[in-house]
N, C-alpha and C. Protein backbone atom coordinates (compact mmCIF):
# COMPACT_ATOMS: atom_id res chain seq x y z
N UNK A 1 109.86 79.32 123.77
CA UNK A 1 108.48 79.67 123.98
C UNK A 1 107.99 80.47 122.77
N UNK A 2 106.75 80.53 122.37
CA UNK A 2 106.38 80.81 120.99
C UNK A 2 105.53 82.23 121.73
N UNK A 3 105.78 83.19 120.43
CA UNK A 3 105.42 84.52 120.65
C UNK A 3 103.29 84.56 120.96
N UNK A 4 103.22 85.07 122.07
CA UNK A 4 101.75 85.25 121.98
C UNK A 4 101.43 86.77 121.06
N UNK A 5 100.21 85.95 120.30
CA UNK A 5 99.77 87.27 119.27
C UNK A 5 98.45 87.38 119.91
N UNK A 6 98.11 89.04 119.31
CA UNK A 6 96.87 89.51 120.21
C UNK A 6 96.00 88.98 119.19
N UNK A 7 94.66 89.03 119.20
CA UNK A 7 93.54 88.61 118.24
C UNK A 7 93.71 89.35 117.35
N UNK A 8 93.85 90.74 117.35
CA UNK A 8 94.06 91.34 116.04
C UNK A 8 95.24 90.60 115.22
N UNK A 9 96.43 90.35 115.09
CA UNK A 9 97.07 89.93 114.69
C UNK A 9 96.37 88.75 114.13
N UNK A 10 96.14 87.65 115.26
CA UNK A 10 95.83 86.09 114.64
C UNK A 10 94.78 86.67 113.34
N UNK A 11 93.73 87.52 113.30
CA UNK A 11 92.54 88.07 112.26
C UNK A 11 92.94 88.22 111.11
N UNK A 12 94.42 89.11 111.45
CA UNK A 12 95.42 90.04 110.48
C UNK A 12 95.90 88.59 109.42
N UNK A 13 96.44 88.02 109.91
CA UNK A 13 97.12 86.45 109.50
C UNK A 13 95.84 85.76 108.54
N UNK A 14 94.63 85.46 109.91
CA UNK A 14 93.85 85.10 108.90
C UNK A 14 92.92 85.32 107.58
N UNK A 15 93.02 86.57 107.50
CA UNK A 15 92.20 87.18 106.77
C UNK A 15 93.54 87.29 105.46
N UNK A 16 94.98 87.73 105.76
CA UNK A 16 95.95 87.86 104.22
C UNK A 16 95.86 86.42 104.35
N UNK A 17 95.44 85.28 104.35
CA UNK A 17 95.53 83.60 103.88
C UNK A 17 94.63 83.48 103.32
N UNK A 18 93.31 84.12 103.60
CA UNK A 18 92.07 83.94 102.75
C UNK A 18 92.45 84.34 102.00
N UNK A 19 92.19 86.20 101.55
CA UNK A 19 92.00 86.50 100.59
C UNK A 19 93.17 86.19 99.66
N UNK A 20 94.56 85.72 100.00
CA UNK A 20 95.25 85.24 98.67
C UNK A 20 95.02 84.22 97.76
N UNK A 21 93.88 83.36 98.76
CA UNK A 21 92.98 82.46 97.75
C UNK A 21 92.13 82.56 97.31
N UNK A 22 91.80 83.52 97.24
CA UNK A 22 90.23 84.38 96.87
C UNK A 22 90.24 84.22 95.08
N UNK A 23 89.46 83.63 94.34
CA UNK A 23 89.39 83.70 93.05
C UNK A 23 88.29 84.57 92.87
N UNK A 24 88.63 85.51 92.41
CA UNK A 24 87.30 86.32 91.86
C UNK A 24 86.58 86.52 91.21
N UNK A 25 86.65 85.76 90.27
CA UNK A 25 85.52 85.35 89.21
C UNK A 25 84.66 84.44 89.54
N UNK A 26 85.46 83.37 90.32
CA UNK A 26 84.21 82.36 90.80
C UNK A 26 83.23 82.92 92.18
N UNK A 27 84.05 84.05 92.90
CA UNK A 27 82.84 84.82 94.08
C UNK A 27 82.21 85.35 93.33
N UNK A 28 82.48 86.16 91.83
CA UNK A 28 80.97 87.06 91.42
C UNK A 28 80.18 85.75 90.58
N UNK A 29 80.62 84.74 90.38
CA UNK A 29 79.64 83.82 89.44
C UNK A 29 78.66 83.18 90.59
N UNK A 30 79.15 82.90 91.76
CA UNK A 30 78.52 82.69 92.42
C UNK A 30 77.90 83.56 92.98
N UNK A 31 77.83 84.92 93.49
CA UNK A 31 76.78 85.99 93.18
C UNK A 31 76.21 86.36 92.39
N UNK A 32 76.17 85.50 91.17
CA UNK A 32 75.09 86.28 90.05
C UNK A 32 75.72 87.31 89.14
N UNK A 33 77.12 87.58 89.59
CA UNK A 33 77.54 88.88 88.76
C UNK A 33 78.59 88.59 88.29
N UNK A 34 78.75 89.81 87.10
CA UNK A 34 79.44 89.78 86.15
C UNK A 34 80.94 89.55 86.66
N UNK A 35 81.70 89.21 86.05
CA UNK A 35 83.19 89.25 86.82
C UNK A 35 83.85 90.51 86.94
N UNK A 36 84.46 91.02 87.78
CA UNK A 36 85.61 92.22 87.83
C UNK A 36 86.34 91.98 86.03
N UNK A 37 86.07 92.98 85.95
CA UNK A 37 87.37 92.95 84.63
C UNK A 37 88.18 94.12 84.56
N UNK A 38 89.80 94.67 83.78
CA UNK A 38 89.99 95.41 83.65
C UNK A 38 89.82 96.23 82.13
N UNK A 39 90.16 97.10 82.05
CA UNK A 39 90.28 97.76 80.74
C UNK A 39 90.16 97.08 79.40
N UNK A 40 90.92 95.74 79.79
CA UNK A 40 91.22 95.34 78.29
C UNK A 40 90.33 93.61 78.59
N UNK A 41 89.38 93.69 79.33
CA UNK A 41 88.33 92.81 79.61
C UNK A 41 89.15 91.31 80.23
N UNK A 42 90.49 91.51 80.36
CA UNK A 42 91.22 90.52 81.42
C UNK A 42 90.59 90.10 83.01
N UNK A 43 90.45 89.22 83.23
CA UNK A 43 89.89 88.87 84.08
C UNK A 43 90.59 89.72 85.87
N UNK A 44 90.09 90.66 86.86
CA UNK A 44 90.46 90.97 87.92
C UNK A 44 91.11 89.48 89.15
N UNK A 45 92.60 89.97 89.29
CA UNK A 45 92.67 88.75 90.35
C UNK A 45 93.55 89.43 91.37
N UNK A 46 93.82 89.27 92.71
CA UNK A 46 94.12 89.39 93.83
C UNK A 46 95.85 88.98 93.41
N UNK A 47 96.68 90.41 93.64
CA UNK A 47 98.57 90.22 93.15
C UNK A 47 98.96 90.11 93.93
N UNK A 48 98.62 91.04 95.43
CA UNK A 48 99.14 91.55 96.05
C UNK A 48 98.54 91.16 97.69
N UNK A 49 98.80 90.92 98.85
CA UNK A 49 98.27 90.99 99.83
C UNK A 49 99.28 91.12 101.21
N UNK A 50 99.59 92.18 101.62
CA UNK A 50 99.90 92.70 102.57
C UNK A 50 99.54 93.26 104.03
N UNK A 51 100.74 92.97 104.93
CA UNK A 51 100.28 94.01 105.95
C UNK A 51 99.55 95.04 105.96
N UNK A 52 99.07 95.77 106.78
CA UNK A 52 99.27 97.33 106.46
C UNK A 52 100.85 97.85 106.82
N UNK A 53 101.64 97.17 108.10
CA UNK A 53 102.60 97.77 108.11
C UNK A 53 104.03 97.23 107.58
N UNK A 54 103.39 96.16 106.80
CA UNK A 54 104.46 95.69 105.48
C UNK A 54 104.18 96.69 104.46
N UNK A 55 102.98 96.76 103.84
CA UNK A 55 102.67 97.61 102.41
C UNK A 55 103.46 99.22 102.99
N UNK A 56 103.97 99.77 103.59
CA UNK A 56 103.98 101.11 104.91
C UNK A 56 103.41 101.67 105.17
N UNK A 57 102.40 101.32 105.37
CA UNK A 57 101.55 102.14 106.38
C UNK A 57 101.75 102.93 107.63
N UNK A 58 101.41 104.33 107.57
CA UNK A 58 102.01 104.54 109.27
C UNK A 58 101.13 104.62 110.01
N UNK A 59 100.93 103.45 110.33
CA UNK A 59 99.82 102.88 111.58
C UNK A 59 99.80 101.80 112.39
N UNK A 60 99.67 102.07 113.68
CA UNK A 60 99.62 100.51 114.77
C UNK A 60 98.63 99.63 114.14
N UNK A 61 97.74 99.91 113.97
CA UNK A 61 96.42 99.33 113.76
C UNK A 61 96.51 98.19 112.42
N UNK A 62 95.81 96.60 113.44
CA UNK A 62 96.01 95.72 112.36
C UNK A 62 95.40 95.88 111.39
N UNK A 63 95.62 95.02 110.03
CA UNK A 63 94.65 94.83 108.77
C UNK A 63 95.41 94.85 107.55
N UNK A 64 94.97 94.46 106.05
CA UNK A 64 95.51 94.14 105.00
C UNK A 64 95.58 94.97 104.12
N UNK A 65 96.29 95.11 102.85
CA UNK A 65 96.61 95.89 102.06
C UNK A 65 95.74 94.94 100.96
N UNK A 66 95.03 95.14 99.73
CA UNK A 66 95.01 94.48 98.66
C UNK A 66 95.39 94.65 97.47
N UNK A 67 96.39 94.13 96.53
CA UNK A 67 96.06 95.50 95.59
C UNK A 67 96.00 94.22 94.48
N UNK A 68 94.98 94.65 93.15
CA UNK A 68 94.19 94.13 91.94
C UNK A 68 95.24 93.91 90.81
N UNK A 69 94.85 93.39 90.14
CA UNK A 69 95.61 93.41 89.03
C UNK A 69 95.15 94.87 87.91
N UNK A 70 93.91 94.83 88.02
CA UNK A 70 93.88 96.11 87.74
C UNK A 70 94.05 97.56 87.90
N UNK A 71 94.99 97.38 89.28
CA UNK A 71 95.66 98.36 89.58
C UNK A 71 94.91 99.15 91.17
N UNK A 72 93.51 98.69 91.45
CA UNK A 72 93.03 99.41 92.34
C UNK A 72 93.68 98.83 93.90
N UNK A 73 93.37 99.32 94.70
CA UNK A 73 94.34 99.10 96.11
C UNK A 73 93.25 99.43 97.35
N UNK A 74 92.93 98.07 98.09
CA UNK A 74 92.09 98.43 99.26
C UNK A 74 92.99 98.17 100.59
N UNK A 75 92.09 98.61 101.13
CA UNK A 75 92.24 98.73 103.03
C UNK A 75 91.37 97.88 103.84
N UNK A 76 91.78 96.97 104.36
CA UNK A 76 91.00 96.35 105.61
C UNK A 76 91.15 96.38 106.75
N UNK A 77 91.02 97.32 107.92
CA UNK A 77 91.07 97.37 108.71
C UNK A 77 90.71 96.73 109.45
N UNK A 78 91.66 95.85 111.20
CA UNK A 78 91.27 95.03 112.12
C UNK A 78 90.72 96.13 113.10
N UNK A 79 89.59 96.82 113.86
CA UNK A 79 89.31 97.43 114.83
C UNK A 79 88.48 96.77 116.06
N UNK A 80 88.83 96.53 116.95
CA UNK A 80 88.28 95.90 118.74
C UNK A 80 86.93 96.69 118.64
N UNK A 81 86.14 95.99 118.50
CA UNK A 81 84.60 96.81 118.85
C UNK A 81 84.29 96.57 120.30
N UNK A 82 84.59 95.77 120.86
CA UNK A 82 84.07 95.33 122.33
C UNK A 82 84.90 93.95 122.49
């Protein structure tokens, strides 16, 4: 029998599958904007995409880790609004 996951989870799943395909130069060209770049005008791309409680996070709470090639590191939190 296959493990039931809560919605947060299935979100959690779907959201680190997106964004590891996320090219980011072609989302800001298609917004009109300039591309992410770093320091040395290299193009910003998506290295990293984690749990939160793979990356270690000490938290129940679903959602993703991101971290840039340029070094910066976000948080996405899954939270039940209703």
């Amino acid at each position: 029998m296959s493990e039931m996951l809560s919605h947060e989870k299935i979100l959690e799943r779907a959201l680190r599958a997106a964004i590891e395909e996320i090219d980011l130069e072609n989302v800001a060209e298609e917004a009109g904007a300039e591309p992410l770049a770093d320091e040395d005008g290299a193009p910003t791309e998506v290295v990293e995409v984690l749990t939160l409680a793979d990356a270690g996070f000490m938290t129940t709470d679903s959602g993703v880790s991101v971290r840039l090639s340029d070094g910066r590191q976000f948080t996405i939190e899954i939270k039940l609004y209703r």
